[in-house]
Protein backbone atom coordinates (compact mmCIF):
# COMPACT_ATOMS: atom_id res chain seq x y z
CA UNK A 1 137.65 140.07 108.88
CA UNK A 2 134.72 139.69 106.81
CA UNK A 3 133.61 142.45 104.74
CA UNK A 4 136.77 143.14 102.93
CA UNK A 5 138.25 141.95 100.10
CA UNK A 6 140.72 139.00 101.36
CA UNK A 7 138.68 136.35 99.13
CA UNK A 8 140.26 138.24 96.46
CA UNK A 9 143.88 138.09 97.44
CA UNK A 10 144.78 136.01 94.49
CA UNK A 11 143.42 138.45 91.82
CA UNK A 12 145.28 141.32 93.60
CA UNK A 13 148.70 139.98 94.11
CA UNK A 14 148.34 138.92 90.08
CA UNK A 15 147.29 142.14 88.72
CA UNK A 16 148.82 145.16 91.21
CA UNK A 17 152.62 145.38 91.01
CA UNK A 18 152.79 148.90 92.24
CA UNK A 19 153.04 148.96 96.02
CA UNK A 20 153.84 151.67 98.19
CA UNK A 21 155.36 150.22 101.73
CA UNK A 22 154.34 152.39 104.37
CA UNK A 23 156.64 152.54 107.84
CA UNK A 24 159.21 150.25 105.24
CA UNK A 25 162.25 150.43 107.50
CA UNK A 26 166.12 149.93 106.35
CA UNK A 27 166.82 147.74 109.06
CA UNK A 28 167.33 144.22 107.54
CA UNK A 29 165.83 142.61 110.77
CA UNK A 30 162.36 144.21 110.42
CA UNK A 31 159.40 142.82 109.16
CA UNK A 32 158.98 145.64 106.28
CA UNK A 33 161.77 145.21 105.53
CA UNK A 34 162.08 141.19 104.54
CA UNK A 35 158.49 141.43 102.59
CA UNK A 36 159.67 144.08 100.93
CA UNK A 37 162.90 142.40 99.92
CA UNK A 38 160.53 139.54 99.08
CA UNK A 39 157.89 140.92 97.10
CA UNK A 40 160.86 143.54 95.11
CA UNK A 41 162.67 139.43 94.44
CA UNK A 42 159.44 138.46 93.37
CA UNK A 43 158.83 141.54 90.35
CA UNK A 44 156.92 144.09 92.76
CA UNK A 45 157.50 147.53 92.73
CA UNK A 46 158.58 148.78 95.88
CA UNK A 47 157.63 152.42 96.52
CA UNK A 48 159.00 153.16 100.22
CA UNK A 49 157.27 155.40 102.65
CA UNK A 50 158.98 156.99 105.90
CA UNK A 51 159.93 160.21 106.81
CA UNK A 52 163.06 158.60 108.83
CA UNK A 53 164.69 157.14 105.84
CA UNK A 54 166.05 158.37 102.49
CA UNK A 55 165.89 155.32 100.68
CA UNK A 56 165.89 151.82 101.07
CA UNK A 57 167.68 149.08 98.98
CA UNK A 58 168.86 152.57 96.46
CA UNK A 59 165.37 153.61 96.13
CA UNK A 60 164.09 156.73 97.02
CA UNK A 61 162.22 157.28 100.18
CA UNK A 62 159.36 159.45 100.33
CA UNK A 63 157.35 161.10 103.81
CA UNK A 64 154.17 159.95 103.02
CA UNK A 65 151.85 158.33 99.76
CA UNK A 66 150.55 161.66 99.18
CA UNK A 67 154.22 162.78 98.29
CA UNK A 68 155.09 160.06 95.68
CA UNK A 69 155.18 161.77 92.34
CA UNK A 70 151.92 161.56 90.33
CA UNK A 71 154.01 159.81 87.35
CA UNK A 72 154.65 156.63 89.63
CA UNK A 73 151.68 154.25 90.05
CA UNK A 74 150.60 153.62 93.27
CA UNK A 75 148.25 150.28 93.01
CA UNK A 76 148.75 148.63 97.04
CA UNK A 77 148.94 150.90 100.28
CA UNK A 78 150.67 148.02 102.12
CA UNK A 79 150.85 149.24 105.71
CA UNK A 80 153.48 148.34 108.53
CA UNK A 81 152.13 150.91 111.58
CA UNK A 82 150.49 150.96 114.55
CA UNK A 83 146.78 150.63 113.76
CA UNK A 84 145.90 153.95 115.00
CA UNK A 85 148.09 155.28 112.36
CA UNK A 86 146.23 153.71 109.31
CA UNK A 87 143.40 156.05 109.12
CA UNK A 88 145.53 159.02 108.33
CA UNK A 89 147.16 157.04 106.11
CA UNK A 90 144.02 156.19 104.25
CA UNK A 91 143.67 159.98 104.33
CA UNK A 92 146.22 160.89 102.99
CA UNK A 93 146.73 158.17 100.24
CA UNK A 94 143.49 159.05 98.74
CA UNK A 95 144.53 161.57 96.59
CA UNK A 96 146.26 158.55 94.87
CA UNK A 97 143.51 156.41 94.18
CA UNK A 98 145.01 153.28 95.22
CA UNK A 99 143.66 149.82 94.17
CA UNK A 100 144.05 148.33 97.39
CA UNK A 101 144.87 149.17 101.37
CA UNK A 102 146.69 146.42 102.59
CA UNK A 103 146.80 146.24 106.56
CA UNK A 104 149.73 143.94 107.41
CA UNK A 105 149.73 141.36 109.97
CA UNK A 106 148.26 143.01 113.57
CA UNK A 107 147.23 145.78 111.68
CA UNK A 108 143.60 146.37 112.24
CA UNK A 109 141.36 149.58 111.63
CA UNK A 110 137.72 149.27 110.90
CA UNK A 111 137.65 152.84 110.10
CA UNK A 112 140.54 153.25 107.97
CA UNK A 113 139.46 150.04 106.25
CA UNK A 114 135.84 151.22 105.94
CA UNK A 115 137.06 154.83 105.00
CA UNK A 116 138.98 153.18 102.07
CA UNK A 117 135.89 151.26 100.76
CA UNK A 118 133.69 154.63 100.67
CA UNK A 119 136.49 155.79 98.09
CA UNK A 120 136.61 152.46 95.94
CA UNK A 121 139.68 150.73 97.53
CA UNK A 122 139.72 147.05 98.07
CA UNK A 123 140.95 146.26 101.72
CA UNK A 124 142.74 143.29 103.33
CA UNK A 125 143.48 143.38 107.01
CA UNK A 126 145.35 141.22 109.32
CA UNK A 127 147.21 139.71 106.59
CA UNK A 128 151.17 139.55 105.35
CA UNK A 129 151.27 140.06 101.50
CA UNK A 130 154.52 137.94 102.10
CA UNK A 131 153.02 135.28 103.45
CA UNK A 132 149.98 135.33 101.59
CA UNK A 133 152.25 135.39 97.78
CA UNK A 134 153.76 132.46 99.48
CA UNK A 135 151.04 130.15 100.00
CA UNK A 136 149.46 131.08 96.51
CA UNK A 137 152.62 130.29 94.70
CA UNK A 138 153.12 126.82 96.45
């Protein structure tokens, strides 16, 4: 996925903390749901996203990024949908200024990725933030 910002993976996972999980189930078997377990073990703030769920893990769930209270930082967009969902999500998480739109694992979008680097947001596609805190910290 050239173009985007995945040479800088290392930089982001050391400096963003802040990361809003969007489709983040509360089923323990999920894929959004172990990273998210993972990243929370490894200091990251978890900031879940689905309008199915109330909270995960005690947290407070909210519909979309767009709804998370302006007084909680939102640095990573990390996204766990289809990839026809992640342009409105870029849409709509604009009005947070994000650092970074993180496209999980089979998630790919040129436009929502291209969208998100009109408005200043660093993108990384096709990639687990799991996996890829893993292999940097080993």
């Amino acid at each position: 996925m050239s173009g985007y910002d995945e040479a800088q993976i290392p930089e982001i996972l050391k400096n963003y903390r802040n990361v809003a999980v969007v489709g983040l189930s509360d089923k323990s078997d999920r894929d959004s749901y172990r990273v998210a377990k993972y990243l929370m073990a490894h200091g990251y703030r978890i900031i879940p996203v689905n309008p199915a769920i109330e909270s995960w893990e005690g947290i407070k769930s909210y519909p979309a990024v767009s709804s998370i209270p302006p007084d909680v930082k939102v640095e990573i967009v990390d996204v766990f949908r289809k990839p026809e969902a992640a342009l409105d999500i870029v849409r709509d998480s604009l009005s947070r200024s994000p650092k970074v739109l993180w496209l999980q694992e089979g998630v790919v979008n040129s436009d929502a990725a291209d969208l998100a680097k009109e408005n200043g947001i660093r993108v990384v596609m096709d990639r687990c933030m799991m996996k890829e805190h893993n292999r940097l910290k080993n």
